[in-house]
Structure formats: structure tokens, C-alpha cells
C-alpha atoms as a PDB file:
ATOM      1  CA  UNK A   1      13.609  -8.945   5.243  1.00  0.00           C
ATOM      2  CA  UNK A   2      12.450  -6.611   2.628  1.00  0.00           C
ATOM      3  CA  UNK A   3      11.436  -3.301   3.091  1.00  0.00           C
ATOM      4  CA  UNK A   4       8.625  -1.830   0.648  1.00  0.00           C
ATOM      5  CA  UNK A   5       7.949   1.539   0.176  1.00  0.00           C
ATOM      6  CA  UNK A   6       5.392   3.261  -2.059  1.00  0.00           C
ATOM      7  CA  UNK A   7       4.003   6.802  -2.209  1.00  0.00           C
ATOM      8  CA  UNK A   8       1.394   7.958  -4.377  1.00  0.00           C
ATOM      9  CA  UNK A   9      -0.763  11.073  -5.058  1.00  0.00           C
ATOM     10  CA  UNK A  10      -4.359  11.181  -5.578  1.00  0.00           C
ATOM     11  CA  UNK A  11      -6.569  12.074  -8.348  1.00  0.00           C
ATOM     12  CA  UNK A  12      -8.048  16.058  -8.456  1.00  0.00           C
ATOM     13  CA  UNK A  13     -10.967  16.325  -6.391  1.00  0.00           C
ATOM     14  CA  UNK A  14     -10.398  13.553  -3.968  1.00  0.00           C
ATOM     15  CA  UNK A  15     -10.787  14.097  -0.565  1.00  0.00           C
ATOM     16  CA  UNK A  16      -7.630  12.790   0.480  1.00  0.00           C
ATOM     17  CA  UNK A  17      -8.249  12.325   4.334  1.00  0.00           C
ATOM     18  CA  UNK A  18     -11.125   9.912   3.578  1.00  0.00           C
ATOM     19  CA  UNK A  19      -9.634   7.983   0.987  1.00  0.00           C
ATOM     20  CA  UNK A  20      -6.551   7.672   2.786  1.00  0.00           C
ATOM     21  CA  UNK A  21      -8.980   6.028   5.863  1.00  0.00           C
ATOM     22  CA  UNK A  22     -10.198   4.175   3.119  1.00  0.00           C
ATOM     23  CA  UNK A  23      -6.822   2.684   1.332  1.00  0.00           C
ATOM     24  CA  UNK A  24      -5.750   1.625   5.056  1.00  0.00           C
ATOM     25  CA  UNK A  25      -8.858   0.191   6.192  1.00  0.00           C
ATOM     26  CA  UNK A  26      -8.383  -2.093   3.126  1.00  0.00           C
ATOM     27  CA  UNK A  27      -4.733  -3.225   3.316  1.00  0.00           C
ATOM     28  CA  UNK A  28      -3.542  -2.950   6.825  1.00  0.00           C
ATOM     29  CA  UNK A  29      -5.732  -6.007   7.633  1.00  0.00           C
ATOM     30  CA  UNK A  30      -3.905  -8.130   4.859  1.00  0.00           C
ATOM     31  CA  UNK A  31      -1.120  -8.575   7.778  1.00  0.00           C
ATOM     32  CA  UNK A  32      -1.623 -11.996   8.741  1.00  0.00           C
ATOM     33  CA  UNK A  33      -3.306 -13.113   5.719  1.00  0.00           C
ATOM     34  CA  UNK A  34      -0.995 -13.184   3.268  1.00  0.00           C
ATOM     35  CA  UNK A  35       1.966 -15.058   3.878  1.00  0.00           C
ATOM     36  CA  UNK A  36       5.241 -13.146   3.888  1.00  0.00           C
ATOM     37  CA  UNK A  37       3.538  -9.831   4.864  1.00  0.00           C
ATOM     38  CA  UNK A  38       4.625  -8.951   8.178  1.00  0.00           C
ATOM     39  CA  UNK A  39       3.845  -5.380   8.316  1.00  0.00           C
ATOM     40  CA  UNK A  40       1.933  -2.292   6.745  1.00  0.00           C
ATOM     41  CA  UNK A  41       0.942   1.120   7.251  1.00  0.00           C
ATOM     42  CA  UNK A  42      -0.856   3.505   4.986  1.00  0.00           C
ATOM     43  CA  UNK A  43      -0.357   7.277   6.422  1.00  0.00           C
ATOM     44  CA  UNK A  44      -1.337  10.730   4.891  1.00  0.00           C
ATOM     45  CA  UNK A  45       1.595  12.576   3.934  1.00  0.00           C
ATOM     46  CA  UNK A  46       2.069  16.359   5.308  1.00  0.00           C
ATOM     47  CA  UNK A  47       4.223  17.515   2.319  1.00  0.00           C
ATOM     48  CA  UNK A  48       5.075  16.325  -1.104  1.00  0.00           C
ATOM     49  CA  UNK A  49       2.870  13.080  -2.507  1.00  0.00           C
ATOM     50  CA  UNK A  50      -0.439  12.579  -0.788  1.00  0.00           C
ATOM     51  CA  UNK A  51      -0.057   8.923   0.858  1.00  0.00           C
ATOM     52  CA  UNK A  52       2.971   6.791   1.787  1.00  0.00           C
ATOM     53  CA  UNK A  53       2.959   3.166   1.712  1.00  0.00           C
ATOM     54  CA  UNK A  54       5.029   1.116   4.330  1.00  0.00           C
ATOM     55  CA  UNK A  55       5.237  -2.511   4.451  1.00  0.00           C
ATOM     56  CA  UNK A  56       7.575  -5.457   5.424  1.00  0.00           C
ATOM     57  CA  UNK A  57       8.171  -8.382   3.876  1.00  0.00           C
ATOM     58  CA  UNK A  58       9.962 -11.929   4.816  1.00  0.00           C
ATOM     59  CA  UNK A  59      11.692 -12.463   1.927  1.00  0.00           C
ATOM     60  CA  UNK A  60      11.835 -10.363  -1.119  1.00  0.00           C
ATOM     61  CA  UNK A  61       9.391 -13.140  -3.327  1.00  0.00           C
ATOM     62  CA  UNK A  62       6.465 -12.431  -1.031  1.00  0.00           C
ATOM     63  CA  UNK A  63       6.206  -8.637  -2.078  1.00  0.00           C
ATOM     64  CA  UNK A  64       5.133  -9.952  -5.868  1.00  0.00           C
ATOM     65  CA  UNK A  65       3.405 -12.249  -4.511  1.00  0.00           C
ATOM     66  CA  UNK A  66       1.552 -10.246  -2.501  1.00  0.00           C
ATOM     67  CA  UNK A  67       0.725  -7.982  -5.367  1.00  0.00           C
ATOM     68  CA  UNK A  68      -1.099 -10.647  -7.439  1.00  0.00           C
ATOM     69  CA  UNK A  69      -2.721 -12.157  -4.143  1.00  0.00           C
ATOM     70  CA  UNK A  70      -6.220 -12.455  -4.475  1.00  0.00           C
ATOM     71  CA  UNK A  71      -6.870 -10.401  -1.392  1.00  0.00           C
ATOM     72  CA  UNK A  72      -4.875  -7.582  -1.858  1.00  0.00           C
ATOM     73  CA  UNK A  73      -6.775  -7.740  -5.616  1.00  0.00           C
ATOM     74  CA  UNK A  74      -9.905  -7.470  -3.981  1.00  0.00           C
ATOM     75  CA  UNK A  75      -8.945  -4.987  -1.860  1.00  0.00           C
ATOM     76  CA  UNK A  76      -7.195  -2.735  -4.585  1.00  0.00           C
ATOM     77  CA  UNK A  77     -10.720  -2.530  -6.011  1.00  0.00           C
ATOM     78  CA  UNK A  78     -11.860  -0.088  -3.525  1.00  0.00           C
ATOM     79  CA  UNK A  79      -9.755   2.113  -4.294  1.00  0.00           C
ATOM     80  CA  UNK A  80      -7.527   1.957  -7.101  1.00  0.00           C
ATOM     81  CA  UNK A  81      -9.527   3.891  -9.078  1.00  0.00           C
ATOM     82  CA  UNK A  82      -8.886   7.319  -7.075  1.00  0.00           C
ATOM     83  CA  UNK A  83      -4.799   6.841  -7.582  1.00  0.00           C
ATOM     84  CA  UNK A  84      -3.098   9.066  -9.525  1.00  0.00           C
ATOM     85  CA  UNK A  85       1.060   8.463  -9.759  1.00  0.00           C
ATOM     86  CA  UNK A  86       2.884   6.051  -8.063  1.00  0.00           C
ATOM     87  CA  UNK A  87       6.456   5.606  -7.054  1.00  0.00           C
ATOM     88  CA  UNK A  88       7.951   2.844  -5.227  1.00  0.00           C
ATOM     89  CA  UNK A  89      11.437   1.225  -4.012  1.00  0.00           C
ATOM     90  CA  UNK A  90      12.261  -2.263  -2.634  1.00  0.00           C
ATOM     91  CA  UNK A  91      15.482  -2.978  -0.582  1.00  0.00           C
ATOM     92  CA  UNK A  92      16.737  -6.052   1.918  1.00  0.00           C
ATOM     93  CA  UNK A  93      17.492  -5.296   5.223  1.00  0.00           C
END
């Protein structure tokens, strides 16, 4: 299993409770429709970056696959435009 973990902050000026609501509505759903994705959360941070990221993967090809899966490009459009910096680390569990 792979273990995927990504935090970001969001641009100046957005409200970050809603677009947080927003950013999970849009990829928590993806469990179960992308194969190899076997869990996610999106949850607003309470100190440091402004989101966190959490998701599980089978094997550790599904996480790029994932990222150019046409769902989670469609959903991306919702709301990649309010992201500001991004970091992220992969491991195996």
C-alpha cells in the first residue's frame, strides 16, 4: 500500500472553509472510481498550510495514475485554480 500525502495553502482572499468543502466534495467521491484508490480525505488544517490531503493507494503505480485520470482531471477543474503551494510525500506501507 502507498500512503499519499499532500498539503497545500490557498490563494489570498479565499475563503478557505468553503473551498475546502469544495476540494472534498470533488475528490472524496473518486474512491471507488478509480482503480487503486482506496481511500481519501481532504480536511482544513488548524495550523501551518491551509488543507491536508490524505489518500491510500494499492500499489504505488495507481497514485500517477490517478493523477492523469480523467476524473480526478475533471474534478481538479473546480478548483485548482484557488491553490496556491503544494507539498507532497509518497511512502509504502
Amino acid at each position: 500500500m502507498v500512503k499519499h500525502i499532500v498539503v497545500y495553502t490557498l490563494k489570498e482572499g479565499v475563503d478557505k472553509d468553503e473551498a475546502v468543502k469544495l476540494i472534498a466534495s470533488k475528490l472524496e467521491p473518486l474512491v471507488g472510481q478509480i482503480p487503486g484508490l482506496l481511500h481519501m480525505e481532504v480536511r482544513r488544517c488548524y495550523a501551518g498550510m491551509d488543507y491536508a490531503l490524505y489518500s491510500e493507494f494499492e500499489k504505488a503505480e495507481d497514485a500517477p495514475a490517478y493523477r492523469k485520470h480523467p476524473l480526478h482531471q475533471e474534478a481538479k477543474r473546480h478548483f485548482h485554480h484557488l491553490l496556491d503551494t503544494r507539498y507532497s510525500a509518497d511512502y509504502e506501507v
